[in-house]
N, C-alpha and C. Protein backbone atom coordinates (compact mmCIF):
# COMPACT_ATOMS: atom_id res chain seq x y z
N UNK A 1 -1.86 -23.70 6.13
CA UNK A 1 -2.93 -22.73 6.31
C UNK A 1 -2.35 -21.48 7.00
N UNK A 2 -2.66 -20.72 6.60
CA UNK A 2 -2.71 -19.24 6.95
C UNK A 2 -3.20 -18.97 8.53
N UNK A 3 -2.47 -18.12 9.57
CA UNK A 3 -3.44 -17.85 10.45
C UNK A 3 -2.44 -16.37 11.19
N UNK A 4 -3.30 -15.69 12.00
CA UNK A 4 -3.46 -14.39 12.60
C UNK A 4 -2.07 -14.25 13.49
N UNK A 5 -1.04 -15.42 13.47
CA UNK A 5 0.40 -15.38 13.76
C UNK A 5 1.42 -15.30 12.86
N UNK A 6 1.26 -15.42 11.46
CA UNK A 6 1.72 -15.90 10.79
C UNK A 6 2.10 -14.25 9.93
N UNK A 7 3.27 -13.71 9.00
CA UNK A 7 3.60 -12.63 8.59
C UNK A 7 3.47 -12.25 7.32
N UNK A 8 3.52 -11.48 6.39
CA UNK A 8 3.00 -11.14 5.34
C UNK A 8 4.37 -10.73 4.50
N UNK A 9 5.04 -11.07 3.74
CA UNK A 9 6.31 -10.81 3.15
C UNK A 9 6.40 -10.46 1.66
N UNK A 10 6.05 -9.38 1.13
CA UNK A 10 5.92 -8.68 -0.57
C UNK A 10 7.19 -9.47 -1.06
N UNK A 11 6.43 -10.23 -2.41
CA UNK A 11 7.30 -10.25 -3.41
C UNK A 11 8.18 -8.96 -3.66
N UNK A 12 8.97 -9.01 -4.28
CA UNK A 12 10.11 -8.45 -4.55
C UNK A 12 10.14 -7.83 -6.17
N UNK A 13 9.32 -8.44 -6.80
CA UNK A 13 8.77 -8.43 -7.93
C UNK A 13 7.50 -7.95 -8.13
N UNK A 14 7.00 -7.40 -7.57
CA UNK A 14 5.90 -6.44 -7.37
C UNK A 14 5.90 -5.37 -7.58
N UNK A 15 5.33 -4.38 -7.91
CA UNK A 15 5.18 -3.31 -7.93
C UNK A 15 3.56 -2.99 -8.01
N UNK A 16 3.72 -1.53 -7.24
CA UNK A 16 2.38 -1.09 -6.76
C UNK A 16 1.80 0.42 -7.21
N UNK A 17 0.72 0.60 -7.63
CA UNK A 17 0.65 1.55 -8.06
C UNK A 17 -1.00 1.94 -7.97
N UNK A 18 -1.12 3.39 -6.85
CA UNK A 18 -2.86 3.61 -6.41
C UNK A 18 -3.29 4.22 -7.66
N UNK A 19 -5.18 4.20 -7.44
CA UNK A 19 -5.43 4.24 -8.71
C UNK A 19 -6.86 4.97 -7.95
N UNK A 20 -6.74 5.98 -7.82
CA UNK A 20 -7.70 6.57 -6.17
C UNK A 20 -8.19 5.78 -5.25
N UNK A 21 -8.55 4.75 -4.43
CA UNK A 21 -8.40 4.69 -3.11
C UNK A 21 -8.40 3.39 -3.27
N UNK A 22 -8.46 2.38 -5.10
CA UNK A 22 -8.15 1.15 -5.26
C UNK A 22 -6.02 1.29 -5.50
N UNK A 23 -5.95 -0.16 -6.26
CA UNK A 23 -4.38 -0.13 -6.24
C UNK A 23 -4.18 -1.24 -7.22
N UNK A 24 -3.46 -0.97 -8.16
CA UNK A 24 -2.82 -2.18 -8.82
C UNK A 24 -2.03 -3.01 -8.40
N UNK A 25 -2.13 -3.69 -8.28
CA UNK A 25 -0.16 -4.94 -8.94
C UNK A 25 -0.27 -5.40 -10.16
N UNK A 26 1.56 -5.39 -9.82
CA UNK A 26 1.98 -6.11 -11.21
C UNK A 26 3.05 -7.04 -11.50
N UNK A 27 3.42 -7.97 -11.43
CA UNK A 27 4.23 -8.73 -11.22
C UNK A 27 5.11 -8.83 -12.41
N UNK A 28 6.20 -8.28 -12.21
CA UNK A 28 7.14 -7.83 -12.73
C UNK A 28 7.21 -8.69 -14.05
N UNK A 29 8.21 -10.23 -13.51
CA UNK A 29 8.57 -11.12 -14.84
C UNK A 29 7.54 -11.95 -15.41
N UNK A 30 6.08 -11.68 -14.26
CA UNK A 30 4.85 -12.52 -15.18
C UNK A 30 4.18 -11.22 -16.06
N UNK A 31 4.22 -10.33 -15.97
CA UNK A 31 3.42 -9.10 -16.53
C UNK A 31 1.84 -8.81 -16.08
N UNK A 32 1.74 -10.33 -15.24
CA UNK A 32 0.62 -10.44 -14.69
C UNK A 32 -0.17 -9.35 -13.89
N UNK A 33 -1.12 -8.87 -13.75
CA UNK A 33 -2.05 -7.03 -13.24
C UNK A 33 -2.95 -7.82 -11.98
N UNK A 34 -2.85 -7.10 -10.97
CA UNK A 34 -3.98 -7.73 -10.19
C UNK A 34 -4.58 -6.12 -9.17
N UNK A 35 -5.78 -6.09 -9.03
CA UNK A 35 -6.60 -5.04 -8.93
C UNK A 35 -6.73 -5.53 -7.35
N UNK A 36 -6.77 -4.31 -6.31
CA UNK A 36 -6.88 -4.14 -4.97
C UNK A 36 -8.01 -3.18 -4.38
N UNK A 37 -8.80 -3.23 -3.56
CA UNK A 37 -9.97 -2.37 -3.19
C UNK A 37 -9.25 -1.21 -2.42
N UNK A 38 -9.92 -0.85 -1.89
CA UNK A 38 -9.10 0.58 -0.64
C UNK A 38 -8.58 -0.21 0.54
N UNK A 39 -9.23 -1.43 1.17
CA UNK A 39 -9.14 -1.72 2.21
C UNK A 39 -7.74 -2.86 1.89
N UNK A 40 -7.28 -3.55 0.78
CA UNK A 40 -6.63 -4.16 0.48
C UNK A 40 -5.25 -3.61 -0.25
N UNK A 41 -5.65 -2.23 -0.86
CA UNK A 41 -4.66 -1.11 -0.78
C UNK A 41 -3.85 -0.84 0.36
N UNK A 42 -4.81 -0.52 1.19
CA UNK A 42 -4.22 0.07 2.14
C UNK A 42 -3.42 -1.11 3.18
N UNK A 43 -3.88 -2.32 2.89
CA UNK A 43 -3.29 -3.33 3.59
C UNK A 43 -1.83 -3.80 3.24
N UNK A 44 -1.70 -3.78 1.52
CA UNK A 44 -0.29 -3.64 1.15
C UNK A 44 0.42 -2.68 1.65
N UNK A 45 -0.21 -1.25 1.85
CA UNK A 45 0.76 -0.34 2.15
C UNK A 45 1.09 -0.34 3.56
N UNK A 46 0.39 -1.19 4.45
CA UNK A 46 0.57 -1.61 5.67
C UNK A 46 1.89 -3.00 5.83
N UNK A 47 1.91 -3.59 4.78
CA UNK A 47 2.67 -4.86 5.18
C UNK A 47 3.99 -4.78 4.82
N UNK A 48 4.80 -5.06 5.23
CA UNK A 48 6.61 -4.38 5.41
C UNK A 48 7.12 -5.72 6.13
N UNK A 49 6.52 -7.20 5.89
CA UNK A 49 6.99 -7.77 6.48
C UNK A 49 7.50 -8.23 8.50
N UNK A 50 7.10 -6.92 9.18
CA UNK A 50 7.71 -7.07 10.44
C UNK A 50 5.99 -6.91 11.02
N UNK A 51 4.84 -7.27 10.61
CA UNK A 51 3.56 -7.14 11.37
C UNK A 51 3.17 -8.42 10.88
N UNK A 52 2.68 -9.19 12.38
CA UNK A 52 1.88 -10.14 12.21
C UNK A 52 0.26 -9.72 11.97
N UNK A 53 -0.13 -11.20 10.86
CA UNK A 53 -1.53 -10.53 10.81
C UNK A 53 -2.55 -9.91 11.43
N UNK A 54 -3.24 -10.53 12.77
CA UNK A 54 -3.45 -9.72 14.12
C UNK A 54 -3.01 -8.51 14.13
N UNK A 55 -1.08 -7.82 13.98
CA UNK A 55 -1.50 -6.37 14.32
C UNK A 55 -1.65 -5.48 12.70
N UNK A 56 -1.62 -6.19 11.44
CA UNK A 56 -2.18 -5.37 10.47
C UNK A 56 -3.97 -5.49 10.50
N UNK A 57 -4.46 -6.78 11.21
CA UNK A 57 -5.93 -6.49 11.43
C UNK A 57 -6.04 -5.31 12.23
N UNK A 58 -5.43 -4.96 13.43
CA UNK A 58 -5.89 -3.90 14.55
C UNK A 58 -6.02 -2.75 13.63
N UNK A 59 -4.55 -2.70 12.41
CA UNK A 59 -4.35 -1.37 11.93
C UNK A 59 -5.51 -0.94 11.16
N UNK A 60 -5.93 -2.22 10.27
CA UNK A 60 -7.14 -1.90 9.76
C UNK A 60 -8.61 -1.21 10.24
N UNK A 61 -8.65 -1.96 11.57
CA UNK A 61 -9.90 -1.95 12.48
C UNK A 61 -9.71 -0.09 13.14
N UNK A 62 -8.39 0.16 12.81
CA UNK A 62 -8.67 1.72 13.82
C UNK A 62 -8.83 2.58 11.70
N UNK A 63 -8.71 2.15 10.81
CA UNK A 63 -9.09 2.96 10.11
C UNK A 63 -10.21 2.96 9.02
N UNK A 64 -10.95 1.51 9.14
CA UNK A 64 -12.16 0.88 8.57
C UNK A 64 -13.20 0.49 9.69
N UNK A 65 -14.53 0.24 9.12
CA UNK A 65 -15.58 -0.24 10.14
C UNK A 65 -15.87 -1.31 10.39
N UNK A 66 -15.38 -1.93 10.72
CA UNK A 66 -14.60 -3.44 10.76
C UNK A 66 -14.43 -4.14 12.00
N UNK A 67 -14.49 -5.37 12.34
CA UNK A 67 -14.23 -5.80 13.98
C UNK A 67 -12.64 -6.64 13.67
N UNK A 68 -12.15 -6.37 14.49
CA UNK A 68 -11.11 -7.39 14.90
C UNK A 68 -10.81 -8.83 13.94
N UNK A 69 -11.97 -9.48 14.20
CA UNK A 69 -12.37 -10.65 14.05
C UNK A 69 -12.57 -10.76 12.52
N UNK A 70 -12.83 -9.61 11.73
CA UNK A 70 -13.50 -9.72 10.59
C UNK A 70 -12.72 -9.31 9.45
N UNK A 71 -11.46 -8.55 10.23
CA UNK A 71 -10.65 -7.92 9.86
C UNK A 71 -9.37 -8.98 9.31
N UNK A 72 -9.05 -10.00 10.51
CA UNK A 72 -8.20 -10.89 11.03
C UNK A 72 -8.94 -11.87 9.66
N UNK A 73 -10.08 -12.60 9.36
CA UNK A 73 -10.20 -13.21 8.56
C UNK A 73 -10.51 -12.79 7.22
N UNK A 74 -10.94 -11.45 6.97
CA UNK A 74 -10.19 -10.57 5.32
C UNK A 74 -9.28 -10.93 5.19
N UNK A 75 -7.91 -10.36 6.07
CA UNK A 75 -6.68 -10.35 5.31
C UNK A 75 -6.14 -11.75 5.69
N UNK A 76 -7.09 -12.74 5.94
CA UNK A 76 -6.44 -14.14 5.75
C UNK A 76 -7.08 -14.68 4.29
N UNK A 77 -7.76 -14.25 3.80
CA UNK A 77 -8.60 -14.40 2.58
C UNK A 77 -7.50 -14.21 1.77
N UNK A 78 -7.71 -12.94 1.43
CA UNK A 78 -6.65 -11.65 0.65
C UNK A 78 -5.27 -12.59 0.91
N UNK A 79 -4.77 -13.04 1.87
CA UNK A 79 -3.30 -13.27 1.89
C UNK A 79 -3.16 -14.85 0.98
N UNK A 80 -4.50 -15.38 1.64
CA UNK A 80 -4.21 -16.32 0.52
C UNK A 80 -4.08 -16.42 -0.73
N UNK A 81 -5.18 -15.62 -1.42
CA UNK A 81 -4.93 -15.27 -2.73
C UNK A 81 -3.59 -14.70 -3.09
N UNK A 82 -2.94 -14.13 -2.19
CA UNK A 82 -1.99 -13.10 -2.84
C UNK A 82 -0.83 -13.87 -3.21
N UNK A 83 -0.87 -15.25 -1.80
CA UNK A 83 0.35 -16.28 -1.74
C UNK A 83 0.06 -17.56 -3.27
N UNK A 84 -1.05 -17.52 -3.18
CA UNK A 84 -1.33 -18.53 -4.39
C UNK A 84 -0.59 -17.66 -5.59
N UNK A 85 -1.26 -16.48 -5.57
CA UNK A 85 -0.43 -15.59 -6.95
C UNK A 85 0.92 -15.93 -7.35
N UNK A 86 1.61 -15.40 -5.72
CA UNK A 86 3.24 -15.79 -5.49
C UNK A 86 3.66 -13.94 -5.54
N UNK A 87 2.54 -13.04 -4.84
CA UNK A 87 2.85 -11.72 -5.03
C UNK A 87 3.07 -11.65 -3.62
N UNK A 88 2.91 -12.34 -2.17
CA UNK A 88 3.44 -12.69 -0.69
C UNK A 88 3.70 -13.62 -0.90
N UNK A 89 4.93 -13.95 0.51
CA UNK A 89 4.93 -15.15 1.22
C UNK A 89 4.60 -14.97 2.38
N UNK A 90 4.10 -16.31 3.04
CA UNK A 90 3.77 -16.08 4.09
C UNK A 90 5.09 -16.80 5.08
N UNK A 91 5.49 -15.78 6.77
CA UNK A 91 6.09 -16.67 7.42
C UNK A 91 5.94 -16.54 8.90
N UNK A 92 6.93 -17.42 9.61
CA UNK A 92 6.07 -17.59 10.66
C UNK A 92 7.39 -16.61 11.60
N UNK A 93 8.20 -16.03 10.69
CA UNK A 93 8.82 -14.94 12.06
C UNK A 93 9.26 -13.65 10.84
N UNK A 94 9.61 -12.75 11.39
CA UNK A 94 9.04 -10.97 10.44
C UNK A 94 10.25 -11.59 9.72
N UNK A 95 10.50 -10.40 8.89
CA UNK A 95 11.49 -10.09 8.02
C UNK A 95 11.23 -8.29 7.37
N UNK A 96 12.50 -8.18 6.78
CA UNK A 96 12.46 -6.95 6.30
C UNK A 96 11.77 -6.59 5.18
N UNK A 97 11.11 -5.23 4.94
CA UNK A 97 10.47 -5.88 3.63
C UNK A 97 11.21 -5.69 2.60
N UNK A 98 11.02 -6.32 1.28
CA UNK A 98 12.11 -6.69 0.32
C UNK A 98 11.55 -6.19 -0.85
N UNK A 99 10.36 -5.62 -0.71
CA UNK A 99 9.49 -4.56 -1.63
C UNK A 99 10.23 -3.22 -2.08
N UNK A 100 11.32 -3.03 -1.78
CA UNK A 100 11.31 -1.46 -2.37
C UNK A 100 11.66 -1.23 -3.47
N UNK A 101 11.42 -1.85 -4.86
CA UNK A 101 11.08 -1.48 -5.89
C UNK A 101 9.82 -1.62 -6.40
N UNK A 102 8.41 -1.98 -5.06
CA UNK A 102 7.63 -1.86 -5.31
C UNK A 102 6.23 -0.96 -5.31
N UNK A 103 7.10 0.14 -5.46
CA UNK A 103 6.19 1.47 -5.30
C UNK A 103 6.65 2.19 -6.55
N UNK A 104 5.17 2.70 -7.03
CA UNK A 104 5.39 3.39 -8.01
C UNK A 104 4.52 4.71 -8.14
């Protein structure tokens, strides 16, 4: 299980691409498309691997209307889905992010 210590690590095989204040993915060798809101946009463009969930919730909470708390269990939602995909991993100490062919 997922929780508010735990780090957010981009596939490598991703690529990202905004689409006004939503965001695509696309997973490279599946061809697979997956659609992102603003707040989940902006959460990829927040995750680089070296923020635990807690401080990408805070980041959220100073730029959405959002509590802490509500924030912290979105992007435990969202992360799950994203890890089931296999578009994150999740871990339990940072890393670098390994995304940079995933901007487009």
């Amino acid at each position: 299980m997922i929780n508010r210590d735990d780090y957010l690590i981009k596939d490598n095989e991703v690529l990202f691409t905004s689409m006004g204040e939503d965001a695509v993915l696309l997973h490279v060798q599946r061809g697979d498309y997956y659609s992102l809101n603003r707040v989940g946009a902006r959460l990829w463009l927040l995750t680089d691997g070296s923020k635990k969930i807690c401080d990408l919730a805070t980041e959220i909470t100073h730029e959405f209307d959002i509590t802490q708390e509500e924030a912290e269990k979105d992007i435990i939602e969202l992360a799950e889905q994203l890890a089931k995909e296999g578009l994150v991993k999740v871990g339990e100490t940072p890393q670098d992010d390994q995304a940079s062919p995933g901007s487009a």
